[in-house]
PDB file of N, CA and C in Angstrom:
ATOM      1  N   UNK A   1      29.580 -31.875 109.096  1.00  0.00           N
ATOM      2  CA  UNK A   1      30.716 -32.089 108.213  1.00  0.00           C
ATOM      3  C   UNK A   1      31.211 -30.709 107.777  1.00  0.00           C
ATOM      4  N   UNK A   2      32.396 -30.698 107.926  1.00  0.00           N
ATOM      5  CA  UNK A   2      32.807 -29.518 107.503  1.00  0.00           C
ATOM      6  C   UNK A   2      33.090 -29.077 105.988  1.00  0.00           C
ATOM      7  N   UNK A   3      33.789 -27.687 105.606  1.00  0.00           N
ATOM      8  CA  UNK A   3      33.580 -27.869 104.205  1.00  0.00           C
ATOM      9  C   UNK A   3      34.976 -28.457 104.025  1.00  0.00           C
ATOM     10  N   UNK A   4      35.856 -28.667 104.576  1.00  0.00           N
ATOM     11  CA  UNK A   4      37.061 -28.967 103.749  1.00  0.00           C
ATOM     12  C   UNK A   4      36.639 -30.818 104.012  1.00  0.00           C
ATOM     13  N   UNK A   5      36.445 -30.966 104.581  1.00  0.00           N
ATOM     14  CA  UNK A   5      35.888 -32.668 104.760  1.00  0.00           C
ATOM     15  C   UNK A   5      34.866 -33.134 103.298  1.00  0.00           C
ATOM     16  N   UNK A   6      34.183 -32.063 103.609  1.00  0.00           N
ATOM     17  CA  UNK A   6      32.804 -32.839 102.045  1.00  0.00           C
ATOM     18  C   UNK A   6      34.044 -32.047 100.476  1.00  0.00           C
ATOM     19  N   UNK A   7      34.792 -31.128 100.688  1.00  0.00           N
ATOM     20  CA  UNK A   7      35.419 -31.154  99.458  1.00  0.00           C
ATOM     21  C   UNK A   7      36.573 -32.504  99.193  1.00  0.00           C
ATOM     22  N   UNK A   8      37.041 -32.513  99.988  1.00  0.00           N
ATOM     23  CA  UNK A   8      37.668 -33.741  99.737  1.00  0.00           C
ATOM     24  C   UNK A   8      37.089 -35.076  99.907  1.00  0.00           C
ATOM     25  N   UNK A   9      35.979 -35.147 100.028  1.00  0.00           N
ATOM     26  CA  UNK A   9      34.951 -36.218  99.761  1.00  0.00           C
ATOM     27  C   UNK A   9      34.453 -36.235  98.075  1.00  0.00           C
ATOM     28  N   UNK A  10      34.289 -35.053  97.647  1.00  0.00           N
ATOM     29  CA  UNK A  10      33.962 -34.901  96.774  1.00  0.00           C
ATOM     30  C   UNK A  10      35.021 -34.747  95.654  1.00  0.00           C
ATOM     31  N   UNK A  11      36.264 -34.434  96.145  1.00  0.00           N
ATOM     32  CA  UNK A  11      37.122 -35.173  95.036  1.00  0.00           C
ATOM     33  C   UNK A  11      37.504 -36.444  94.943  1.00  0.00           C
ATOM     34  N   UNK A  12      37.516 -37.503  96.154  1.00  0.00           N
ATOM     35  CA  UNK A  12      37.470 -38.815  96.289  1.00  0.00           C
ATOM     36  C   UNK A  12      36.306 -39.361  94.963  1.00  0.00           C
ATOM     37  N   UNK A  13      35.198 -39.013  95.553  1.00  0.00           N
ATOM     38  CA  UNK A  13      33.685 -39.226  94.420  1.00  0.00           C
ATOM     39  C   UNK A  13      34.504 -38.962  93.289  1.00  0.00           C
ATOM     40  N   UNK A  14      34.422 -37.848  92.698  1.00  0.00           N
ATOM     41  CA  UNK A  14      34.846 -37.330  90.980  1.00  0.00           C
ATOM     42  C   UNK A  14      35.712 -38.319  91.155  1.00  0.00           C
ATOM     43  N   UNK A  15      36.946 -38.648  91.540  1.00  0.00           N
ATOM     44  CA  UNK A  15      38.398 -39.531  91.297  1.00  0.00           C
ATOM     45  C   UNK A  15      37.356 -41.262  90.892  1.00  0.00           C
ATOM     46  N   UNK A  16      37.215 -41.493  91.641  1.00  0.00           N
ATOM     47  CA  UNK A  16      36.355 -42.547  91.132  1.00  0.00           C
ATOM     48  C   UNK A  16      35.517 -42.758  90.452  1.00  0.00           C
ATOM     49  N   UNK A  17      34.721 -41.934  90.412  1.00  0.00           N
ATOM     50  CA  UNK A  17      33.505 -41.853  88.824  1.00  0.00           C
ATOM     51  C   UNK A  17      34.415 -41.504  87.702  1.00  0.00           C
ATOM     52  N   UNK A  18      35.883 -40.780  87.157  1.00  0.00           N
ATOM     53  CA  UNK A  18      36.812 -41.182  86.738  1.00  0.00           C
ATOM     54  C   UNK A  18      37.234 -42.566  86.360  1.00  0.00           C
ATOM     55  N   UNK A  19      37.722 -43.046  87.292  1.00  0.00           N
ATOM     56  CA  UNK A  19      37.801 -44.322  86.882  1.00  0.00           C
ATOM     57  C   UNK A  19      37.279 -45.253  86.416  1.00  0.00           C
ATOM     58  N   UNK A  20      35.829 -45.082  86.560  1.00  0.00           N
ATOM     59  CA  UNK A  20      35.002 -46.117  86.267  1.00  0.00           C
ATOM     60  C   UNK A  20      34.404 -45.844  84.976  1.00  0.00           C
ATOM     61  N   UNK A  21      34.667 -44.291  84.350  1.00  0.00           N
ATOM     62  CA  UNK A  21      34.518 -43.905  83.127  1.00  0.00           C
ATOM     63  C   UNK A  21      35.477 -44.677  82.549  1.00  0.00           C
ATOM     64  N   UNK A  22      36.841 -44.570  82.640  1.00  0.00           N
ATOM     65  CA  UNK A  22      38.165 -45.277  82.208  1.00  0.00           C
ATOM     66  C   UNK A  22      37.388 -46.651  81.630  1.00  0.00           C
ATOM     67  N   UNK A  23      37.192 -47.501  83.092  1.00  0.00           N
ATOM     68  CA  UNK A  23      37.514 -48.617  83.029  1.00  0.00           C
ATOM     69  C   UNK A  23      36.424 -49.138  82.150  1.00  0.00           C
ATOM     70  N   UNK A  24      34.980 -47.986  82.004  1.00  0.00           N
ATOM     71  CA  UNK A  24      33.692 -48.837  80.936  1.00  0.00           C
ATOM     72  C   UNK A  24      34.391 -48.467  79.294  1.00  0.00           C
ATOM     73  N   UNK A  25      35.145 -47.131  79.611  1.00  0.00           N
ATOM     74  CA  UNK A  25      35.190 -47.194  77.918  1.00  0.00           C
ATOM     75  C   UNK A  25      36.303 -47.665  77.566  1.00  0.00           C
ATOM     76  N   UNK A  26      37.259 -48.520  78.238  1.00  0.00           N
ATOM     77  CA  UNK A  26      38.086 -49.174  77.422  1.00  0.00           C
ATOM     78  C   UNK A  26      37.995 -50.765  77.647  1.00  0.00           C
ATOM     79  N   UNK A  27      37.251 -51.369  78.501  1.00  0.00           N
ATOM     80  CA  UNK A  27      37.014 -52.152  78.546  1.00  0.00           C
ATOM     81  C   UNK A  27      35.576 -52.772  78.838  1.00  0.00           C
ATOM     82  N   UNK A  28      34.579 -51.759  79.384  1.00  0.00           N
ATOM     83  CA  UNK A  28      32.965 -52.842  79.325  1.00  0.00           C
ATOM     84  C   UNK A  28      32.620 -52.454  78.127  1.00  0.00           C
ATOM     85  N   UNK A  29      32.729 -51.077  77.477  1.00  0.00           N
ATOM     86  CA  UNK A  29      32.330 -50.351  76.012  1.00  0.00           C
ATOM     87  C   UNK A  29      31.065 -51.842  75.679  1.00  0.00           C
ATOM     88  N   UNK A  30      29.961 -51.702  75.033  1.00  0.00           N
ATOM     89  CA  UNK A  30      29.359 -52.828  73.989  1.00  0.00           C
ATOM     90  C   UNK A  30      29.794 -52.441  72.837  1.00  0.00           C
ATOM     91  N   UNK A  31      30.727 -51.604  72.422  1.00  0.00           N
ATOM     92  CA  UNK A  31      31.349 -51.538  70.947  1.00  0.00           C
ATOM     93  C   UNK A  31      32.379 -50.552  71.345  1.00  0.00           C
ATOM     94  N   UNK A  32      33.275 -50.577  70.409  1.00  0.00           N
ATOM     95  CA  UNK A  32      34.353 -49.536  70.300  1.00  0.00           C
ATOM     96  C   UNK A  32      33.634 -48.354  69.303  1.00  0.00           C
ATOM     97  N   UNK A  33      34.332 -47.314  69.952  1.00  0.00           N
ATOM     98  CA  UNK A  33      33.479 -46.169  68.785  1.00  0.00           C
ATOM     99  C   UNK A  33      34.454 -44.686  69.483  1.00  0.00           C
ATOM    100  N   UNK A  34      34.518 -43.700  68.603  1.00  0.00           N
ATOM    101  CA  UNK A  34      35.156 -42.638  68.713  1.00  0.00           C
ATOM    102  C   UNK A  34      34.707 -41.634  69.908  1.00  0.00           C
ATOM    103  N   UNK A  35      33.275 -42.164  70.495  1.00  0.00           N
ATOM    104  CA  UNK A  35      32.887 -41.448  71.691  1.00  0.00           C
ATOM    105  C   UNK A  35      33.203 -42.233  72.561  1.00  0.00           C
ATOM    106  N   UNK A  36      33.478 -42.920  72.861  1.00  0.00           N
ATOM    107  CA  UNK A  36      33.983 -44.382  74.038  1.00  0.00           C
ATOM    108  C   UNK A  36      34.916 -43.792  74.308  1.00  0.00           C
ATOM    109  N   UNK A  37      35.932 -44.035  73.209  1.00  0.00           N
ATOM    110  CA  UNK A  37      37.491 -43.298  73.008  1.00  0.00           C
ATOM    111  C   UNK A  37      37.580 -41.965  73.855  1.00  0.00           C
ATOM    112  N   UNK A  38      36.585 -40.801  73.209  1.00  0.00           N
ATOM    113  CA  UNK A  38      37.310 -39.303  73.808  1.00  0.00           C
ATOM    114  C   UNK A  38      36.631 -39.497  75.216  1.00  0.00           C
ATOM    115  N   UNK A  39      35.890 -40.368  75.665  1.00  0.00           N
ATOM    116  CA  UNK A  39      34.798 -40.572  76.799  1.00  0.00           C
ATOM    117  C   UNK A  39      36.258 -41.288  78.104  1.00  0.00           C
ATOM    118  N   UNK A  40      36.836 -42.202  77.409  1.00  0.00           N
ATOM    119  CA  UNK A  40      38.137 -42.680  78.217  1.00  0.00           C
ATOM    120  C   UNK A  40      39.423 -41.834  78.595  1.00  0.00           C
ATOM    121  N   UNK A  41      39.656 -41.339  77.089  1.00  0.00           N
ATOM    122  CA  UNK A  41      40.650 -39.922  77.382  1.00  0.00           C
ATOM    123  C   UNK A  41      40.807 -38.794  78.725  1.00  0.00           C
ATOM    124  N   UNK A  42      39.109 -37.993  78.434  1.00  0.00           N
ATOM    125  CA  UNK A  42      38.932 -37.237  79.647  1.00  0.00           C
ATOM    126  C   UNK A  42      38.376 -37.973  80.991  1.00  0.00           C
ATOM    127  N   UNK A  43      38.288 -39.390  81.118  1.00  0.00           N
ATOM    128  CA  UNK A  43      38.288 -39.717  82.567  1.00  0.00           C
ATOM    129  C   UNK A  43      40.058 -40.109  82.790  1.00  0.00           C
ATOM    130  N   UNK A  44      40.990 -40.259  82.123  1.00  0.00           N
ATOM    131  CA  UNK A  44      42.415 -40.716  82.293  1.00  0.00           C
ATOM    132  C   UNK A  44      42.594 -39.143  82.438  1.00  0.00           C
ATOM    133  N   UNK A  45      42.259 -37.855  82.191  1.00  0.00           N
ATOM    134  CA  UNK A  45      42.675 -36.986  82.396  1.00  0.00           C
ATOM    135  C   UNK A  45      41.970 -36.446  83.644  1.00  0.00           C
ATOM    136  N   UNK A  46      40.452 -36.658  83.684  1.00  0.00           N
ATOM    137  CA  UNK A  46      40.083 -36.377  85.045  1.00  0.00           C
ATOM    138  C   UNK A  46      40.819 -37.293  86.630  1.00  0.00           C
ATOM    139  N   UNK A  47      41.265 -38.418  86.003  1.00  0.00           N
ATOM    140  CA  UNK A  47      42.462 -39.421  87.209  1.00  0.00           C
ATOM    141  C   UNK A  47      43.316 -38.630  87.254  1.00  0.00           C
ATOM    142  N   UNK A  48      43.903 -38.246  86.459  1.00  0.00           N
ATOM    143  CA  UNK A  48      45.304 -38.025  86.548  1.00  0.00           C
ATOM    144  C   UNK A  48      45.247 -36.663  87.632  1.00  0.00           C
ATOM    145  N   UNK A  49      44.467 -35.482  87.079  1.00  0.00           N
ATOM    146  CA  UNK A  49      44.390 -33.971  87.896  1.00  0.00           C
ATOM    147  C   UNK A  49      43.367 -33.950  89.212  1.00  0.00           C
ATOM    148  N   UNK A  50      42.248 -34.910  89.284  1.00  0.00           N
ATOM    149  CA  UNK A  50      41.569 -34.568  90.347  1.00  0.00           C
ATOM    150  C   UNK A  50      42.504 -34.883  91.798  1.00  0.00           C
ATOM    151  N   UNK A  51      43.281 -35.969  91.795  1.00  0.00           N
ATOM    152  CA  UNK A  51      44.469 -35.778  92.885  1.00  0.00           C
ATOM    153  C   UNK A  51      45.168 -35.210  92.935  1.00  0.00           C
ATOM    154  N   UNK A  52      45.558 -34.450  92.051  1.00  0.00           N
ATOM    155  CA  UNK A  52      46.975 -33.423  92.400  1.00  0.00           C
ATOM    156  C   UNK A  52      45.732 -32.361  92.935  1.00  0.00           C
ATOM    157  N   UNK A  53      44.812 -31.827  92.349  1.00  0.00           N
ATOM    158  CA  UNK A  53      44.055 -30.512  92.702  1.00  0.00           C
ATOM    159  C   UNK A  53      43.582 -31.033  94.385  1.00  0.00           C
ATOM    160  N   UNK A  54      43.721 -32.098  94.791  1.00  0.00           N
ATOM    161  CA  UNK A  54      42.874 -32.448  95.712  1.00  0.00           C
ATOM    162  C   UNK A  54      44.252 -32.514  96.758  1.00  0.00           C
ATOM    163  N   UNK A  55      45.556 -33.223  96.696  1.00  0.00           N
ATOM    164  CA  UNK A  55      46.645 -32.494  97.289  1.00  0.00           C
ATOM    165  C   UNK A  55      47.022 -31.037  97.411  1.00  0.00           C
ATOM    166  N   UNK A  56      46.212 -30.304  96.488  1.00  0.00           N
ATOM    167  CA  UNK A  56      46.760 -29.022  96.526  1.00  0.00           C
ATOM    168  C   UNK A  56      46.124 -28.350  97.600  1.00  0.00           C
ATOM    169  N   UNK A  57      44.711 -28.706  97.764  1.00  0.00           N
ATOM    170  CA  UNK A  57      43.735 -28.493  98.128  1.00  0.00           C
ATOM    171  C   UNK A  57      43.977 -28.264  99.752  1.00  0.00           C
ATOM    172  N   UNK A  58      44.478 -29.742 100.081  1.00  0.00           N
ATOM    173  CA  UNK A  58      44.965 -29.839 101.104  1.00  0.00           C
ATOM    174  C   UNK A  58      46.120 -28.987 101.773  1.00  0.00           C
ATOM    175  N   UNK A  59      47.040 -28.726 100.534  1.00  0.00           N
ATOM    176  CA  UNK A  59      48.191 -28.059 101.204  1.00  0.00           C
ATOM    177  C   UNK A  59      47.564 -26.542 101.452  1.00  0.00           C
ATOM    178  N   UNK A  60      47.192 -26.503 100.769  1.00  0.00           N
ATOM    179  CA  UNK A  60      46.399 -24.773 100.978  1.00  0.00           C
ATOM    180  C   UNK A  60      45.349 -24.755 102.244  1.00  0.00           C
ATOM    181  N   UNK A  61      44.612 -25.732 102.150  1.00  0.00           N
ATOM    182  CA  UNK A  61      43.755 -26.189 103.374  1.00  0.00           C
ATOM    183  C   UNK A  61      44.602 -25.726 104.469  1.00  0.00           C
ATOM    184  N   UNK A  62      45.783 -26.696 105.000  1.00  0.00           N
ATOM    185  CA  UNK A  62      46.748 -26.436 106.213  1.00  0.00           C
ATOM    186  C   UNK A  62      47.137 -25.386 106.333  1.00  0.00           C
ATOM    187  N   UNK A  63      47.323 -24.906 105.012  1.00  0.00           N
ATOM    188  CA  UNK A  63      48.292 -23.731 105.896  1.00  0.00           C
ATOM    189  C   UNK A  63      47.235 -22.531 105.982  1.00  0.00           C
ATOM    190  N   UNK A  64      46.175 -22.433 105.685  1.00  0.00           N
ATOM    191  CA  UNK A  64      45.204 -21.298 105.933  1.00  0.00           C
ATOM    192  C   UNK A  64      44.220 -21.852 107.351  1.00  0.00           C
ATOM    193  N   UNK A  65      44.711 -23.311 108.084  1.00  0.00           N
ATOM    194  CA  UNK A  65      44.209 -23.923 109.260  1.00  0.00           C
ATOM    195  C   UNK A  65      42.491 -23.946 108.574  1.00  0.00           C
ATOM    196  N   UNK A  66      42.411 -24.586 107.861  1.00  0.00           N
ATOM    197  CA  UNK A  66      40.767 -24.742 107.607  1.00  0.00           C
ATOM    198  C   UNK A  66      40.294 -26.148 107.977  1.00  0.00           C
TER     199      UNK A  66
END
């Protein structure tokens, strides 16, 4: 496996362990609480940037032929 293959494997991984942060603290949570909360925040912020960094990734990838 090459490295640009396992890095973008590995932002696939993070993008989804993201989400699944999202999806426990706003909805499996066993209570609501102010760490749930900032715990949901930075996985909606880790969704939001790990694909753009991971498009970027790519575009830089191509054009340096890696």
């Amino acid at each position: 496996m090459s490295l640009r293959s396992f890095h973008l494997v590995f932002v696939t991984v993070c993008t989804l362990l993201c989400a699944f942060l999202v999806v426990w603290s706003f909805v499996l949570a066993p209570e609501p609480s102010a760490m749930a909360t900032a715990f949901g925040v930075v996985g909606v912020i880790g969704l939001v940037l790990m694909p753009v960094y991971g498009f970027a990734f790519l575009k830089k990838a191509s054009k340096l032929h890696l």
